[in-house]
PDB file of N, CA and C in Angstrom:
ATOM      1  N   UNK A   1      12.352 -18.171 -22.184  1.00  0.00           N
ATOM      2  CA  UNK A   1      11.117 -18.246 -22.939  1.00  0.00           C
ATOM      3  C   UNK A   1      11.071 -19.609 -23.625  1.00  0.00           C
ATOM      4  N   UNK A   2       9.886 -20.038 -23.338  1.00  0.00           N
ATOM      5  CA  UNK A   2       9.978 -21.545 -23.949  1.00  0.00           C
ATOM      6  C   UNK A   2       9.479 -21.796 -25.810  1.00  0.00           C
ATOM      7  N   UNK A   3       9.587 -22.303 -26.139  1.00  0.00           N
ATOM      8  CA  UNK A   3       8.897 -22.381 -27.999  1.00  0.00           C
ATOM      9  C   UNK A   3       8.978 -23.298 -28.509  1.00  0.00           C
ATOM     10  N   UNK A   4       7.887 -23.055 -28.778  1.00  0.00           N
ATOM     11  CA  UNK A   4       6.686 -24.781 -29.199  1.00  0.00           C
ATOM     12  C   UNK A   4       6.029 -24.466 -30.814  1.00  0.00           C
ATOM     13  N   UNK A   5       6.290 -25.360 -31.445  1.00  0.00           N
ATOM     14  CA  UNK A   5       5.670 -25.753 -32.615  1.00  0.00           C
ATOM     15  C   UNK A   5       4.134 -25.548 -32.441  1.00  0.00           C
ATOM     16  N   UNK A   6       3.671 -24.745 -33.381  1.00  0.00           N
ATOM     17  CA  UNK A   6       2.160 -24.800 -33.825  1.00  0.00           C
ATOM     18  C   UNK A   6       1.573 -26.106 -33.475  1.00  0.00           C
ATOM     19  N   UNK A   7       2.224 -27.224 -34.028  1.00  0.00           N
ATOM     20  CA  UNK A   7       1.271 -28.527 -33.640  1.00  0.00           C
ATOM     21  C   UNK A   7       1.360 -29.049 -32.227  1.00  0.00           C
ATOM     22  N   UNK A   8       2.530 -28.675 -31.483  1.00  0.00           N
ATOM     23  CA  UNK A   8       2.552 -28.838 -30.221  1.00  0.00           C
ATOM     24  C   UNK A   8       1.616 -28.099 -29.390  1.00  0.00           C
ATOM     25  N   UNK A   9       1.687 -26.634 -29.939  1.00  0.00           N
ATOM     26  CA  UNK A   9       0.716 -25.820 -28.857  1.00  0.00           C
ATOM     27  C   UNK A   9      -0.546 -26.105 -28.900  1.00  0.00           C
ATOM     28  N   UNK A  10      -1.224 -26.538 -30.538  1.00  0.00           N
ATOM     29  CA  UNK A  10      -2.525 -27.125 -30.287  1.00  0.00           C
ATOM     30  C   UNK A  10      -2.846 -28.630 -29.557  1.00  0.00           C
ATOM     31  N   UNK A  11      -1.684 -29.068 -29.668  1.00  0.00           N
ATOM     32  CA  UNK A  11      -2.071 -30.081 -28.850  1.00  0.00           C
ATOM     33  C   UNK A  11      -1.878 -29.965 -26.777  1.00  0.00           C
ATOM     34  N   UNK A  12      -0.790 -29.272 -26.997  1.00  0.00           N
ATOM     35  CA  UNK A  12      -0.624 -28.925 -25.464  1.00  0.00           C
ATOM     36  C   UNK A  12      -1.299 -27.385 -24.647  1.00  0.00           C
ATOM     37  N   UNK A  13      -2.600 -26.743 -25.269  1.00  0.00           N
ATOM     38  CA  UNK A  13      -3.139 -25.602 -25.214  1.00  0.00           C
ATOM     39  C   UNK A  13      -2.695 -25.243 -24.008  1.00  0.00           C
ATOM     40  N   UNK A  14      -3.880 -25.996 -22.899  1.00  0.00           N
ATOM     41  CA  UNK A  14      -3.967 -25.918 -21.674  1.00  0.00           C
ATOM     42  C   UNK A  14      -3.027 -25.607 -20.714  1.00  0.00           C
ATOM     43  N   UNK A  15      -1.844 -26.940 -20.973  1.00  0.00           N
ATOM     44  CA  UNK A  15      -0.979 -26.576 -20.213  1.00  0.00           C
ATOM     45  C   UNK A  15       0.072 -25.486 -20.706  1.00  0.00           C
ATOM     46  N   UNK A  16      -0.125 -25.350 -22.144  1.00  0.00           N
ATOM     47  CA  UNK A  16       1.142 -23.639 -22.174  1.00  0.00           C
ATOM     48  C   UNK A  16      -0.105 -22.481 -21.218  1.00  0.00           C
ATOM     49  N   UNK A  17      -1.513 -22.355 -21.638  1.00  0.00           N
ATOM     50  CA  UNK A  17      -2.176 -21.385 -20.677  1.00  0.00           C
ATOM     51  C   UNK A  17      -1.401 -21.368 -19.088  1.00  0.00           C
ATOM     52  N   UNK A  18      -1.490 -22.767 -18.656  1.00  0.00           N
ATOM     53  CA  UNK A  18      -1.411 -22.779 -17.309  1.00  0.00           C
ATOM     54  C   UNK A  18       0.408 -22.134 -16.721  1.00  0.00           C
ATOM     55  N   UNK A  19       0.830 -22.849 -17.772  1.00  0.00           N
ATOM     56  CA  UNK A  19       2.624 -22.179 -17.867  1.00  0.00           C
ATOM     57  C   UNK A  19       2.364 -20.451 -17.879  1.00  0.00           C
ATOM     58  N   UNK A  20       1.626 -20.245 -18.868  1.00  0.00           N
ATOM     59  CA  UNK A  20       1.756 -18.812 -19.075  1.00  0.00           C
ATOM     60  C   UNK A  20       1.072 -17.865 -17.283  1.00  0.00           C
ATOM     61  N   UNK A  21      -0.163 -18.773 -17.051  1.00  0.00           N
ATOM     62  CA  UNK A  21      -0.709 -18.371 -15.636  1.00  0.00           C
ATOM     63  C   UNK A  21       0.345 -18.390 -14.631  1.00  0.00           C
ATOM     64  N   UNK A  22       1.876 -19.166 -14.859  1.00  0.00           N
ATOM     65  CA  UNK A  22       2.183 -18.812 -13.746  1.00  0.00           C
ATOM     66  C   UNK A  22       4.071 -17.838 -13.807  1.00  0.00           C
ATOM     67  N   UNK A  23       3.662 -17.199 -15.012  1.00  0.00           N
ATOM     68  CA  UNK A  23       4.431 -16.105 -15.243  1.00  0.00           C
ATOM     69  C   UNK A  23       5.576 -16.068 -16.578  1.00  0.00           C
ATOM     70  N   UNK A  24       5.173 -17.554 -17.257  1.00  0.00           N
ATOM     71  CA  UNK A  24       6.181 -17.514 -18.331  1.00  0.00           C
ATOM     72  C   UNK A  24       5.541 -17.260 -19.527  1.00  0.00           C
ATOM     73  N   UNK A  25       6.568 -17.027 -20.508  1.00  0.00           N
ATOM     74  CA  UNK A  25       6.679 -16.608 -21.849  1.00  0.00           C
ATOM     75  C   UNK A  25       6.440 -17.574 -23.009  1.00  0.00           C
ATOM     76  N   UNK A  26       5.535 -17.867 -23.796  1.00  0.00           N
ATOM     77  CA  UNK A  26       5.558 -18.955 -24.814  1.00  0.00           C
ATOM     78  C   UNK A  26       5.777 -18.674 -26.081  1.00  0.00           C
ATOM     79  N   UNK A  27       6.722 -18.580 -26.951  1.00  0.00           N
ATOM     80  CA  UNK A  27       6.721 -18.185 -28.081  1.00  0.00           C
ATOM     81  C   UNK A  27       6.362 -19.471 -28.826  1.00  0.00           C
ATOM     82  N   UNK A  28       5.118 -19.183 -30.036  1.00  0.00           N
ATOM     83  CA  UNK A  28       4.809 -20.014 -30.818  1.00  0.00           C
ATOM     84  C   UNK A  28       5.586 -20.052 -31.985  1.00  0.00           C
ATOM     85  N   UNK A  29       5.809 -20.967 -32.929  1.00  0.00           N
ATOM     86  CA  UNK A  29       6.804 -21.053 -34.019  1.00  0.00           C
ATOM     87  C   UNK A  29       5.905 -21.703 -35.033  1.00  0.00           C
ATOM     88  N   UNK A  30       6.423 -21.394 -36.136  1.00  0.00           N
ATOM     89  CA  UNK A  30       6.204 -22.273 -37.733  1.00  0.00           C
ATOM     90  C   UNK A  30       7.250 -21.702 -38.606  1.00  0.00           C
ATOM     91  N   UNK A  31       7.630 -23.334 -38.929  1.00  0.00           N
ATOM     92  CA  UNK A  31       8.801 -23.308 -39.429  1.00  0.00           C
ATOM     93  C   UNK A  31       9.888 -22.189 -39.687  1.00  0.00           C
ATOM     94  N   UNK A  32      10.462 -22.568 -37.977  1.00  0.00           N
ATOM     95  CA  UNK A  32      11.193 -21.634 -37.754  1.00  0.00           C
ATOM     96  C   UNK A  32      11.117 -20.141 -37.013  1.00  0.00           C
ATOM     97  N   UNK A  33      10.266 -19.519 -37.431  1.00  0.00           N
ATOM     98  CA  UNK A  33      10.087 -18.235 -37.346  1.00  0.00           C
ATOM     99  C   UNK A  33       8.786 -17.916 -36.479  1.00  0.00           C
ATOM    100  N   UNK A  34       9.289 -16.639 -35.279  1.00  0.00           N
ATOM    101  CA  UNK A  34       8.083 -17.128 -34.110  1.00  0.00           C
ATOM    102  C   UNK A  34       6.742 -16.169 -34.865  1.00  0.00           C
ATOM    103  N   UNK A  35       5.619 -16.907 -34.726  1.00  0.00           N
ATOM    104  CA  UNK A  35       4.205 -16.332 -35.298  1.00  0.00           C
ATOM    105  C   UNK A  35       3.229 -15.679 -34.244  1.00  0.00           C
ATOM    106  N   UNK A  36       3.520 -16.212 -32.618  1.00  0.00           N
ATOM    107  CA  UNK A  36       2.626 -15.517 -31.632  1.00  0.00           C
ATOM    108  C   UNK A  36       3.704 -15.406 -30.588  1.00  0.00           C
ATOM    109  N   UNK A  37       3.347 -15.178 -29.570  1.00  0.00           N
ATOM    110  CA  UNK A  37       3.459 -14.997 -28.478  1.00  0.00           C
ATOM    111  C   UNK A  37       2.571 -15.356 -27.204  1.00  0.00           C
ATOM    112  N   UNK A  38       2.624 -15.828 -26.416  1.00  0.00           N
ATOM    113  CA  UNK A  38       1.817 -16.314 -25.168  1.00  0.00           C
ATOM    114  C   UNK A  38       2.510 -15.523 -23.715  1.00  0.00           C
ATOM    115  N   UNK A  39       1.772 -14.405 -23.447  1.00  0.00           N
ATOM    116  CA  UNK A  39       2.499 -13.495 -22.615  1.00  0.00           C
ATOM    117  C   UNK A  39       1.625 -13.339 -21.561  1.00  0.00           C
ATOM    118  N   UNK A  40       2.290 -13.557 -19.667  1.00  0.00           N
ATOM    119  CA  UNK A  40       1.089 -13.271 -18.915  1.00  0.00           C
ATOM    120  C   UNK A  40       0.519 -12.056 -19.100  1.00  0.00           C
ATOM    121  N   UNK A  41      -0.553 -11.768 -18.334  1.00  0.00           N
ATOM    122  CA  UNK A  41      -1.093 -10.221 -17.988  1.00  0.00           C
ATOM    123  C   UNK A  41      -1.167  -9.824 -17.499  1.00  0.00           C
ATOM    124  N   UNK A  42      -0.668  -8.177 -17.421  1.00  0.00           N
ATOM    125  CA  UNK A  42      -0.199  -7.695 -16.762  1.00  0.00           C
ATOM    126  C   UNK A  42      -1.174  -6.303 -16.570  1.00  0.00           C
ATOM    127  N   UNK A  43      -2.429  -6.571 -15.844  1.00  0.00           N
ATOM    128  CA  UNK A  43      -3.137  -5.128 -15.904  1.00  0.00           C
ATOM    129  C   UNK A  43      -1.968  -3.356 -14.925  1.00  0.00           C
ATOM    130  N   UNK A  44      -2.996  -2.915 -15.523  1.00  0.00           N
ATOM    131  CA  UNK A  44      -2.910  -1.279 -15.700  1.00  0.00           C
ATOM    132  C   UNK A  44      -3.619  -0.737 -14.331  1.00  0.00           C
ATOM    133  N   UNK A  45      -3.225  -0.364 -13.576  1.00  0.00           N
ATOM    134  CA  UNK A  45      -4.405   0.690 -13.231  1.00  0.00           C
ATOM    135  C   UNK A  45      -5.268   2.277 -13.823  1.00  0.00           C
ATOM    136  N   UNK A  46      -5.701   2.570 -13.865  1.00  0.00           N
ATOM    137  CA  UNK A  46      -5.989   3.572 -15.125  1.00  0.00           C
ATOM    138  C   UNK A  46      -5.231   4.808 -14.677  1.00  0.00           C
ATOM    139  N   UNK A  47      -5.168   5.350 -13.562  1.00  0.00           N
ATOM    140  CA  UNK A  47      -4.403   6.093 -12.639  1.00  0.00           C
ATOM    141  C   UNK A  47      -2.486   5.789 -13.222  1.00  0.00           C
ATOM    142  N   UNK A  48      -2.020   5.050 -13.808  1.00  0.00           N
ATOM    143  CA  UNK A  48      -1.012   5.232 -14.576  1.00  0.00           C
ATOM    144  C   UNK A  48      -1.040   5.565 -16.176  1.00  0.00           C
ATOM    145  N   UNK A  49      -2.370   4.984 -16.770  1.00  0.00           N
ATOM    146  CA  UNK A  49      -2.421   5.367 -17.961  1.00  0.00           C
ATOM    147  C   UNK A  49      -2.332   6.568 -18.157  1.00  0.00           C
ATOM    148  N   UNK A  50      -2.647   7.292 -16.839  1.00  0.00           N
ATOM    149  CA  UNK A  50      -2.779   8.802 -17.281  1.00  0.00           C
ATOM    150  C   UNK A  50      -1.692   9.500 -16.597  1.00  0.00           C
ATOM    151  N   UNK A  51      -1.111   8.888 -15.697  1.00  0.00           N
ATOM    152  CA  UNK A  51       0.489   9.272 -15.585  1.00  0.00           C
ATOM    153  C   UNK A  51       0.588  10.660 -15.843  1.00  0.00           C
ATOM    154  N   UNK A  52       1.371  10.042 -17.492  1.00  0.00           N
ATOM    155  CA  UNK A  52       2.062  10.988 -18.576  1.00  0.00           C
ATOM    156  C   UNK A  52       1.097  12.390 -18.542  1.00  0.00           C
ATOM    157  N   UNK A  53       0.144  12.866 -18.333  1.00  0.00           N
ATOM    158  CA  UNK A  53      -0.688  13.928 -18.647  1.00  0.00           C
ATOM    159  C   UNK A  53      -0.651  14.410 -17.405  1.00  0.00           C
ATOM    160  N   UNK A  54      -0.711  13.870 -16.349  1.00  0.00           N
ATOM    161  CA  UNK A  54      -0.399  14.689 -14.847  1.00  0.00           C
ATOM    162  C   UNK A  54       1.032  15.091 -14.636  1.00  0.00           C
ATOM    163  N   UNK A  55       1.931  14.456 -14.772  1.00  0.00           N
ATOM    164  CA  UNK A  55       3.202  15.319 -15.187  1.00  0.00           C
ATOM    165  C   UNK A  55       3.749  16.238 -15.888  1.00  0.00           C
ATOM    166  N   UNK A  56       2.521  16.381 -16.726  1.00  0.00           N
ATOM    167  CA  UNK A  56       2.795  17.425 -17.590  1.00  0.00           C
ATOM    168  C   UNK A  56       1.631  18.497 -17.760  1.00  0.00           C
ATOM    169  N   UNK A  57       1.365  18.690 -16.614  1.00  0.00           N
ATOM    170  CA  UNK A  57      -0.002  19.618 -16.359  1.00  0.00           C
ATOM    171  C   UNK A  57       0.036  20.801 -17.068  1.00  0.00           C
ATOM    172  N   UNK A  58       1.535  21.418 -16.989  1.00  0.00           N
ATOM    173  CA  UNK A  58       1.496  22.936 -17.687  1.00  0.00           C
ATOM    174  C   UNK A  58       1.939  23.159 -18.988  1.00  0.00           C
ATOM    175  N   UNK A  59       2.118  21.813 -19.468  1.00  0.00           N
ATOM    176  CA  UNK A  59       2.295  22.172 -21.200  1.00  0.00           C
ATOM    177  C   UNK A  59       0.502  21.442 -21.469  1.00  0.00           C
ATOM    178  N   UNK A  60      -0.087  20.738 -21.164  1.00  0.00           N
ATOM    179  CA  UNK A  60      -1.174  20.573 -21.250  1.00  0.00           C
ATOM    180  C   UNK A  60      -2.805  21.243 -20.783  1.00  0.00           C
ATOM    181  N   UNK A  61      -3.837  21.859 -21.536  1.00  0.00           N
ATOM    182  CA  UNK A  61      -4.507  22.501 -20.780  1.00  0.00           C
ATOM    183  C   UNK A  61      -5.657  21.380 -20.935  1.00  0.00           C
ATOM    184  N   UNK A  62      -6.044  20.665 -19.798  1.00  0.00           N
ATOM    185  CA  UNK A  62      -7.429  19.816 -20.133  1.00  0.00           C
ATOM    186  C   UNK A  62      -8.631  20.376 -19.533  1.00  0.00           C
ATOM    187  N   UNK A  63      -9.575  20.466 -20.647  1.00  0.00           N
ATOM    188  CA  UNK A  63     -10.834  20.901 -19.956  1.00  0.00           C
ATOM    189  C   UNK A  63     -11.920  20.197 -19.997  1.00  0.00           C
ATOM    190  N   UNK A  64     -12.944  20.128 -19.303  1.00  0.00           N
ATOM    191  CA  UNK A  64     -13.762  19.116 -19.696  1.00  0.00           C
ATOM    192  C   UNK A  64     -14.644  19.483 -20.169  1.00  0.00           C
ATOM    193  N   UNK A  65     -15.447  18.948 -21.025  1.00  0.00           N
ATOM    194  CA  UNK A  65     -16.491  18.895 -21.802  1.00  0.00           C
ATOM    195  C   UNK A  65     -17.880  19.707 -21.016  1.00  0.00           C
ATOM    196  N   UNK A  66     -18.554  20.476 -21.149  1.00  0.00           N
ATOM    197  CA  UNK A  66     -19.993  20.969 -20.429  1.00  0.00           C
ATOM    198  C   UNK A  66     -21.064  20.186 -20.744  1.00  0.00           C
ATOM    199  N   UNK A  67     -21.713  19.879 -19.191  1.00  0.00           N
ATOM    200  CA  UNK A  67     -22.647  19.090 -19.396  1.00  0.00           C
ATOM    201  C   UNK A  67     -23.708  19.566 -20.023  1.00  0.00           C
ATOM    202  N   UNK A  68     -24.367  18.836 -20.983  1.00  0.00           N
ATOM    203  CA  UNK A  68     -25.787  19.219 -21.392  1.00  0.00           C
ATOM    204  C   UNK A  68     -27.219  18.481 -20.925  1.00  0.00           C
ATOM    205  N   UNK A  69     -27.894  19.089 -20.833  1.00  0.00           N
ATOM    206  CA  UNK A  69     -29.439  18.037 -20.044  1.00  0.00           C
ATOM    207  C   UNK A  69     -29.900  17.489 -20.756  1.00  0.00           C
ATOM    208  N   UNK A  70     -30.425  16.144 -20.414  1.00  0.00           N
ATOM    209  CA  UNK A  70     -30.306  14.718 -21.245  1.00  0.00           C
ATOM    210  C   UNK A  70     -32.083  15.161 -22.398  1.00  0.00           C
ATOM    211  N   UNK A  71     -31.465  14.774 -23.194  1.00  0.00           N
ATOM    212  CA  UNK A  71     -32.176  14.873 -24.509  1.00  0.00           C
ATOM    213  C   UNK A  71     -33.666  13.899 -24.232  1.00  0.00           C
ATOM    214  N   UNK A  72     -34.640  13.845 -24.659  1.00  0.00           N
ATOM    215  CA  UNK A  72     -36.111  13.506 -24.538  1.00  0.00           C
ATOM    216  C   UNK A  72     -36.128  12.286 -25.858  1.00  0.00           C
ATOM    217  N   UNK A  73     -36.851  10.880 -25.030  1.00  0.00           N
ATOM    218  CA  UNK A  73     -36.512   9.985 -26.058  1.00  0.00           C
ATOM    219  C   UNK A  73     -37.914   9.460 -26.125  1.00  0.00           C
ATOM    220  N   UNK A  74     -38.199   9.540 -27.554  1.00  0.00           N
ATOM    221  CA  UNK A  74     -39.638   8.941 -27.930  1.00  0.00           C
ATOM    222  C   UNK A  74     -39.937   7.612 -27.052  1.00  0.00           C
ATOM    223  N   UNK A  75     -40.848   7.169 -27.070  1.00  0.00           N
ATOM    224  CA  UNK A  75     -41.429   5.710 -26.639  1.00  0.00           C
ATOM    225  C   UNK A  75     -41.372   5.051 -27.552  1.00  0.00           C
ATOM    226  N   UNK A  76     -41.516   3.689 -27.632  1.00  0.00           N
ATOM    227  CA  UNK A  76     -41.372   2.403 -28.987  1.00  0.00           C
ATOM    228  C   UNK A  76     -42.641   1.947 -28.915  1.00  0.00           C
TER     229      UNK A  76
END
């Protein structure tokens, strides 16, 4: 992980972005002590967010909500 001074990172933005685009870690510092982090990204598919709740189908009961017919909206 690389770490760069506050005044460095504002001056070198771009290229920590472009560092970070190609998979590294930037820890930002002031005096001394790290204040951010510059971390790639790493999406989700939503199909794992929900993982945890499909594995556990039978301690969980999910039901869904009943639809209701869409409500009547004045004119402006």
């Amino acid at each position: 992980m690389r770490r760069v001074q506050v005044t460095e990172a504002k001056a070198k933005f771009s290229g920590l972005l472009a560092a970070v685009e190609a998979g590294e870690t930037v820890a930002i510092m002031r005096r001394g002590r790290v204040v951010a982090r510059l971390v790639p990204d790493a999406s989700t598919p939503a199909a794992e967010a929900f993982r945890p709740l499909w594995d556990a189908q039978d301690e969980i009961d999910l039901v869904a909500p009943a639809d209701f017919p869409p409500e009547p909206v004045n004119r402006l």
